[in-house]
N, C-alpha and C. Protein backbone atom coordinates (compact mmCIF):
# COMPACT_ATOMS: atom_id res chain seq x y z
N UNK A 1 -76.43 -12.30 -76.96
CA UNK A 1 -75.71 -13.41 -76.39
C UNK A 1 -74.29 -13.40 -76.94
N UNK A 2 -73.58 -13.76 -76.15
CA UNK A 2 -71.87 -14.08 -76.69
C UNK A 2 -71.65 -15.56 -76.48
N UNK A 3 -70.72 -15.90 -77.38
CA UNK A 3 -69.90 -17.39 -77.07
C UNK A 3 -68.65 -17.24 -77.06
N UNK A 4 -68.06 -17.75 -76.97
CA UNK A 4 -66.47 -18.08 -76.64
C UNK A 4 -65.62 -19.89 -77.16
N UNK A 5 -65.33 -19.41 -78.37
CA UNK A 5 -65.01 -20.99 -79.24
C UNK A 5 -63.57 -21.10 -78.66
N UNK A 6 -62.94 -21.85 -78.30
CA UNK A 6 -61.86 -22.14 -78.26
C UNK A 6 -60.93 -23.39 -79.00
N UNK A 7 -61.62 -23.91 -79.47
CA UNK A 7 -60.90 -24.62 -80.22
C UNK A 7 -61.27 -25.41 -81.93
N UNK A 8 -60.60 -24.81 -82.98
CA UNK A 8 -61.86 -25.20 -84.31
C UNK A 8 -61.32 -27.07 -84.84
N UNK A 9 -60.60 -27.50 -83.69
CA UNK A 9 -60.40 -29.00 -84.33
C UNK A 9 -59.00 -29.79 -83.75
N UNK A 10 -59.26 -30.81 -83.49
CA UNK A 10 -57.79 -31.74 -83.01
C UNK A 10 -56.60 -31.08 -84.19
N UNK A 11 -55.80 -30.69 -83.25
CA UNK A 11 -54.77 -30.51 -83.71
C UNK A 11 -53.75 -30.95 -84.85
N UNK A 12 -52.78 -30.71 -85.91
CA UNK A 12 -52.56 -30.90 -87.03
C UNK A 12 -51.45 -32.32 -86.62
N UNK A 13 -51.79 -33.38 -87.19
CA UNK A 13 -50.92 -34.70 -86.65
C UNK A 13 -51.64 -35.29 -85.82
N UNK A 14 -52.87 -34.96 -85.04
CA UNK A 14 -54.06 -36.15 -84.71
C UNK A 14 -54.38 -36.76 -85.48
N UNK A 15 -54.23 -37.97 -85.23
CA UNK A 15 -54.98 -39.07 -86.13
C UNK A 15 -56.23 -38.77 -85.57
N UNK A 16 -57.47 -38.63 -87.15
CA UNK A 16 -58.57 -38.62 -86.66
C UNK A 16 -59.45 -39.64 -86.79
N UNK A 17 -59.09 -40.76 -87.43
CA UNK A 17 -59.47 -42.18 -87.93
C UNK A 17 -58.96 -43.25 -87.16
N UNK A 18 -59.40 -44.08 -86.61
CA UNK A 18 -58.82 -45.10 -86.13
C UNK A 18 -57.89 -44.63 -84.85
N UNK A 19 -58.31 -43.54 -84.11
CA UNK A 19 -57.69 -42.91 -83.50
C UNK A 19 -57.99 -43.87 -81.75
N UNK A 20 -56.68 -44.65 -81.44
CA UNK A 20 -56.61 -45.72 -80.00
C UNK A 20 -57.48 -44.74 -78.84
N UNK A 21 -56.92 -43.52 -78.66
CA UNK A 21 -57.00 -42.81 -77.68
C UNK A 21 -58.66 -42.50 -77.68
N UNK A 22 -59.19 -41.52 -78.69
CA UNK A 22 -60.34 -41.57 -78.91
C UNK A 22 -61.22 -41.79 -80.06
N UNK A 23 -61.69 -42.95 -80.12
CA UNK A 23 -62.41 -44.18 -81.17
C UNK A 23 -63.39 -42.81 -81.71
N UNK A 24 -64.22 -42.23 -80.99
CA UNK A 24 -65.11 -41.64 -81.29
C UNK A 24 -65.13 -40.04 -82.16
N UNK A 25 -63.70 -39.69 -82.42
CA UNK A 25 -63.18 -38.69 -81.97
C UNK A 25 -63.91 -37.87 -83.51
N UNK A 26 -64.47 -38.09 -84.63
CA UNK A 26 -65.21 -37.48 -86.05
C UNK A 26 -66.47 -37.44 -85.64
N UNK A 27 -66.97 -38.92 -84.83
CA UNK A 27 -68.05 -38.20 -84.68
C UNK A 27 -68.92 -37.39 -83.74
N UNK A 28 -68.19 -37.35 -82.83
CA UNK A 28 -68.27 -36.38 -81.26
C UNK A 28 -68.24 -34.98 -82.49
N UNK A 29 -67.14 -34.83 -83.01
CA UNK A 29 -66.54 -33.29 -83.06
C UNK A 29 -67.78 -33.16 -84.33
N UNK A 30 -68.52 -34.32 -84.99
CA UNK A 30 -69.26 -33.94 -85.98
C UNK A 30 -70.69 -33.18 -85.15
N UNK A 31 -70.97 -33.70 -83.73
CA UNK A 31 -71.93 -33.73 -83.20
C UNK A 31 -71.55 -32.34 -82.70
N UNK A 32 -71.17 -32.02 -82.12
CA UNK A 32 -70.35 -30.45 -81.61
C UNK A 32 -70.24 -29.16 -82.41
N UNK A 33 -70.15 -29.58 -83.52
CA UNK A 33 -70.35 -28.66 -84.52
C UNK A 33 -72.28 -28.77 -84.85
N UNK A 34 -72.56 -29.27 -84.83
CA UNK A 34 -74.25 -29.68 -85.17
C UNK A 34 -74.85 -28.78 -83.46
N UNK A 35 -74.18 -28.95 -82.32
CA UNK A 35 -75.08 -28.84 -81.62
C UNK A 35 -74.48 -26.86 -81.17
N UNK A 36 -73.20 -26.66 -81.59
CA UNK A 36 -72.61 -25.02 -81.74
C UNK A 36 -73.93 -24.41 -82.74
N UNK A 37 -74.03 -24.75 -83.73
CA UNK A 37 -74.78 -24.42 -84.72
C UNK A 37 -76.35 -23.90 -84.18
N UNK A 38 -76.73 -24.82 -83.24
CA UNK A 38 -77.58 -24.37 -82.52
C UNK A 38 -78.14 -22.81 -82.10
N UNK A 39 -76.55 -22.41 -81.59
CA UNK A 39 -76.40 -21.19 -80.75
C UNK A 39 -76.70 -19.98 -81.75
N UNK A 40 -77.25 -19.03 -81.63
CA UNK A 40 -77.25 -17.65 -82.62
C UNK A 40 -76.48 -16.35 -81.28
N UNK A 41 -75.13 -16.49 -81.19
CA UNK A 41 -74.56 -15.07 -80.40
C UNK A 41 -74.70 -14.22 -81.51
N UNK A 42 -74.78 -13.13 -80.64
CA UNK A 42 -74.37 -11.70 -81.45
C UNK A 42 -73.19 -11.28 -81.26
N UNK A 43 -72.09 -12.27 -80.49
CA UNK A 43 -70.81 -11.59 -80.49
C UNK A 43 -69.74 -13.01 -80.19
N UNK A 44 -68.93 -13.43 -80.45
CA UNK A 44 -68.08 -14.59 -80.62
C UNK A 44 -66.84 -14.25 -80.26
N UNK A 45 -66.10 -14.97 -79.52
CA UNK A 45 -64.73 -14.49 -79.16
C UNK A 45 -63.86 -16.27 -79.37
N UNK A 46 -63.09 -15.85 -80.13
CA UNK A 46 -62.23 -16.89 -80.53
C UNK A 46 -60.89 -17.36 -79.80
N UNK A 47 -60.19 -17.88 -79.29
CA UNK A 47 -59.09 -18.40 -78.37
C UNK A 47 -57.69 -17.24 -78.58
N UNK A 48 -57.59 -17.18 -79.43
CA UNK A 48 -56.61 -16.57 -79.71
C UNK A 48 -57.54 -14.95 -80.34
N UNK A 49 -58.01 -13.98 -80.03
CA UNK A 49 -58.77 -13.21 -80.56
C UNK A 49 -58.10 -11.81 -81.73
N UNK A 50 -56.79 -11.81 -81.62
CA UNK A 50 -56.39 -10.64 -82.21
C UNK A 50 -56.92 -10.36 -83.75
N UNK A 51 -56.71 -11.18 -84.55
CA UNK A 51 -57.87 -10.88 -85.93
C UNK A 51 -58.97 -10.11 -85.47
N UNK A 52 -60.05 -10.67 -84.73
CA UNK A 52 -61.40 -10.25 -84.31
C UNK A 52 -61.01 -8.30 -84.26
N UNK A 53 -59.45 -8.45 -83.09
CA UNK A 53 -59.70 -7.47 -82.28
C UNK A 53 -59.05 -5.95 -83.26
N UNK A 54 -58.59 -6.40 -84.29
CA UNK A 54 -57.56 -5.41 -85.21
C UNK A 54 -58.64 -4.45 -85.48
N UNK A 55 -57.89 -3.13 -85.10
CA UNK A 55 -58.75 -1.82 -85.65
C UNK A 55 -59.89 -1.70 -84.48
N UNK A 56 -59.86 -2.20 -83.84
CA UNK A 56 -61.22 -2.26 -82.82
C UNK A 56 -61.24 -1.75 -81.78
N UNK A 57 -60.07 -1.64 -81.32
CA UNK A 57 -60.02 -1.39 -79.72
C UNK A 57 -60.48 -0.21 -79.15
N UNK A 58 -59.85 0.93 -80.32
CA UNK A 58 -60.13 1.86 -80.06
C UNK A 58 -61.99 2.17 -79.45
N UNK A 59 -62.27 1.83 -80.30
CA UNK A 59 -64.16 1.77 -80.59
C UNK A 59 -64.76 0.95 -79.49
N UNK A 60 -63.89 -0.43 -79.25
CA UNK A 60 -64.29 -0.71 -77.61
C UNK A 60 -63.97 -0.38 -76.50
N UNK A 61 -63.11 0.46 -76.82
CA UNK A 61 -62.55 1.55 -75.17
C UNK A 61 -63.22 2.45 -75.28
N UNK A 62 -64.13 3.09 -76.30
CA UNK A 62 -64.60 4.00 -76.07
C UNK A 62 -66.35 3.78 -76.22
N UNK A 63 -66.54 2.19 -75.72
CA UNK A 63 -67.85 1.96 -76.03
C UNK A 63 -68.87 2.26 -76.70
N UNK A 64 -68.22 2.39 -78.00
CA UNK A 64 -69.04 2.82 -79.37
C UNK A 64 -70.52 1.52 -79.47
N UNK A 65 -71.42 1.97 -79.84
CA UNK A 65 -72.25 1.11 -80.25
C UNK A 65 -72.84 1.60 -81.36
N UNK A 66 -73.39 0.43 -82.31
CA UNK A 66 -73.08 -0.97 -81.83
C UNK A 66 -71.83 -1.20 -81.40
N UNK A 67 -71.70 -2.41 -80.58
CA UNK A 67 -70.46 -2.90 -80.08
C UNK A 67 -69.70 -3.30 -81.42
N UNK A 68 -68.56 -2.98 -82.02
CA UNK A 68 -67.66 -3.51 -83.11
C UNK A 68 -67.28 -4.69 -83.28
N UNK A 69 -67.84 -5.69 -82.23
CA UNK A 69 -67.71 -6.99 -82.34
C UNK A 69 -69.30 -7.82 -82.79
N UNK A 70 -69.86 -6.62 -82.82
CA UNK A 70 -71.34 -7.27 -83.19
C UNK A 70 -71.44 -7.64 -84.39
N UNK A 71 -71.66 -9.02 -84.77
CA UNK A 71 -72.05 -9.42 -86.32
C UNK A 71 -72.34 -10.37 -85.89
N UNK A 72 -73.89 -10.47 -85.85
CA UNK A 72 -74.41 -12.09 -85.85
C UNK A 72 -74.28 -13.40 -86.92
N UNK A 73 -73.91 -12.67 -88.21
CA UNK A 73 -73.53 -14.34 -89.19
C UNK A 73 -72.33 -14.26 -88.85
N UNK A 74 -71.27 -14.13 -88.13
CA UNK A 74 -69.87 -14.59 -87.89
C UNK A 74 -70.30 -15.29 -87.68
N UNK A 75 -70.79 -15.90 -86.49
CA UNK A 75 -70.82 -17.19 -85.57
C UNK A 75 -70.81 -18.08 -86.48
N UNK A 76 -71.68 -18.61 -87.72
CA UNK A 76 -72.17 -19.43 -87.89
C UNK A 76 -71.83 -19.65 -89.72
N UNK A 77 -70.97 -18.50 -90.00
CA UNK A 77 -69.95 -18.63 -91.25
C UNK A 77 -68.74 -19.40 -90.46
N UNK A 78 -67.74 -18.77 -88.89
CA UNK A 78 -66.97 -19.29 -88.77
C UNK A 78 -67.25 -21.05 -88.43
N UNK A 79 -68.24 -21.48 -87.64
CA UNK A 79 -68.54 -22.72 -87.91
C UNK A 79 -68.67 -23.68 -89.44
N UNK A 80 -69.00 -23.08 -90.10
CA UNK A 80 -69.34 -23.92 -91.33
C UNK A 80 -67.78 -23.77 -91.88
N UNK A 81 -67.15 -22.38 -91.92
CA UNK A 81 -65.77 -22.72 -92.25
C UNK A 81 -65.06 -24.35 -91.76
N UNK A 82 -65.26 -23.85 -90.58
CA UNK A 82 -63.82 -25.07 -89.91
C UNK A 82 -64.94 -26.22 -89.58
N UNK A 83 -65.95 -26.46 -89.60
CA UNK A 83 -66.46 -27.96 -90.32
C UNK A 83 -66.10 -28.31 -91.25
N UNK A 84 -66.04 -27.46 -92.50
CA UNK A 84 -65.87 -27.91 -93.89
C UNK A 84 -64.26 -28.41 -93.69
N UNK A 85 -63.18 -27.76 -93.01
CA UNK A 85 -62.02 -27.59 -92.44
C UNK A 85 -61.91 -29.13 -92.20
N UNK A 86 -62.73 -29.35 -91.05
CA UNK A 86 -62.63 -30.88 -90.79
C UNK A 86 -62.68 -31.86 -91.49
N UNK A 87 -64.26 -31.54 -91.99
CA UNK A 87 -64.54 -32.48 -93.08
C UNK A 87 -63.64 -33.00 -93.77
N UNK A 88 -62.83 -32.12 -94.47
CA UNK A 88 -61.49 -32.14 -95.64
C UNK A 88 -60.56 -32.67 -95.00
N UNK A 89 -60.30 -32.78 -93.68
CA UNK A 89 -59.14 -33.67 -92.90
C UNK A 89 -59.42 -34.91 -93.06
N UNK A 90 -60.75 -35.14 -92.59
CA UNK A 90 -61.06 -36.41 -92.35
C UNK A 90 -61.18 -37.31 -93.87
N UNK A 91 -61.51 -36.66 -94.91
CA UNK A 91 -61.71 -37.37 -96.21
C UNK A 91 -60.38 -37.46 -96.87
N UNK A 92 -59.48 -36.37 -96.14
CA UNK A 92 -57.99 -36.93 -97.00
C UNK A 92 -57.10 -38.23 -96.35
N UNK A 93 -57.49 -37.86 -94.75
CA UNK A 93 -57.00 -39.18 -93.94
C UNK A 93 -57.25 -40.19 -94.03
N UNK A 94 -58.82 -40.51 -94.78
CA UNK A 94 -59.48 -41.82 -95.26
C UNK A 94 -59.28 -42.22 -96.66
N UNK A 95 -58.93 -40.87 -97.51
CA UNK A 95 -57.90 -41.59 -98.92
C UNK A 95 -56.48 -41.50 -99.00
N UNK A 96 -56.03 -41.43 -97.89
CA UNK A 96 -54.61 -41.57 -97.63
C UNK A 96 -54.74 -43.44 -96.88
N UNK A 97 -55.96 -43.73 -95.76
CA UNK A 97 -56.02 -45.16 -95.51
C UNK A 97 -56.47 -45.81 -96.83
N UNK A 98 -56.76 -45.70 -97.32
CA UNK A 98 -57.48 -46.92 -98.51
C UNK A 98 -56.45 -46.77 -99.81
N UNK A 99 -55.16 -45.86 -99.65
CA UNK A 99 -54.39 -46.03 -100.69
C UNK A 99 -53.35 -47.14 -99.93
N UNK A 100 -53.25 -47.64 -98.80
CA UNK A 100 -52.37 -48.49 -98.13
C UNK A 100 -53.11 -49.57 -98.47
């Protein structure tokens, strides 16, 4: 199976607390990450992919297998990365509110 992530989090200067536009907006993206987690691909393609793709191409133009994009714990290291990512947004934005 493959997935295709496109995006690891509201953008840098979203308010993610108390946010008018979307009230819900930590714990949707908490739920999204819980329900990604779900998924086990054997191959992940990220929005912007060139990291993934460095050194590779060659080996996928020439349909080497395994496919060079195959690593099934990516998926689910890069998730726990940029949760933890979040996480750390959201706990500095909430001791940045309670120092006001």
């Amino acid at each position: 199976m493959a997935a295709f992530y496109a995006c690891a989090g509201p953008n840098t200067g979203v308010s993610l607390i108390h946010n008018p536009r979307f009230p819900a907006l930590v714990s949707q993206a908490l739920s999204t990450f819980h329900r990604l987690k779900q998924l086990s691909p054997d191959i992940f393609l990220m929005m912007h992919p060139a990291d993934q793709f460095a050194g590779k191409l060659d080996r996928l133009r020439a349909s080497v297998l395994p496919n060079p994009l195959y690593d099934p714990a990516a998926w689910h290291k890069m998730l726990d990365d940029s949760e933890a990512e979040f996480r750390q947004r959201v706990a500095t934005e909430q001791a940045a509110l309670q120092r006001r």
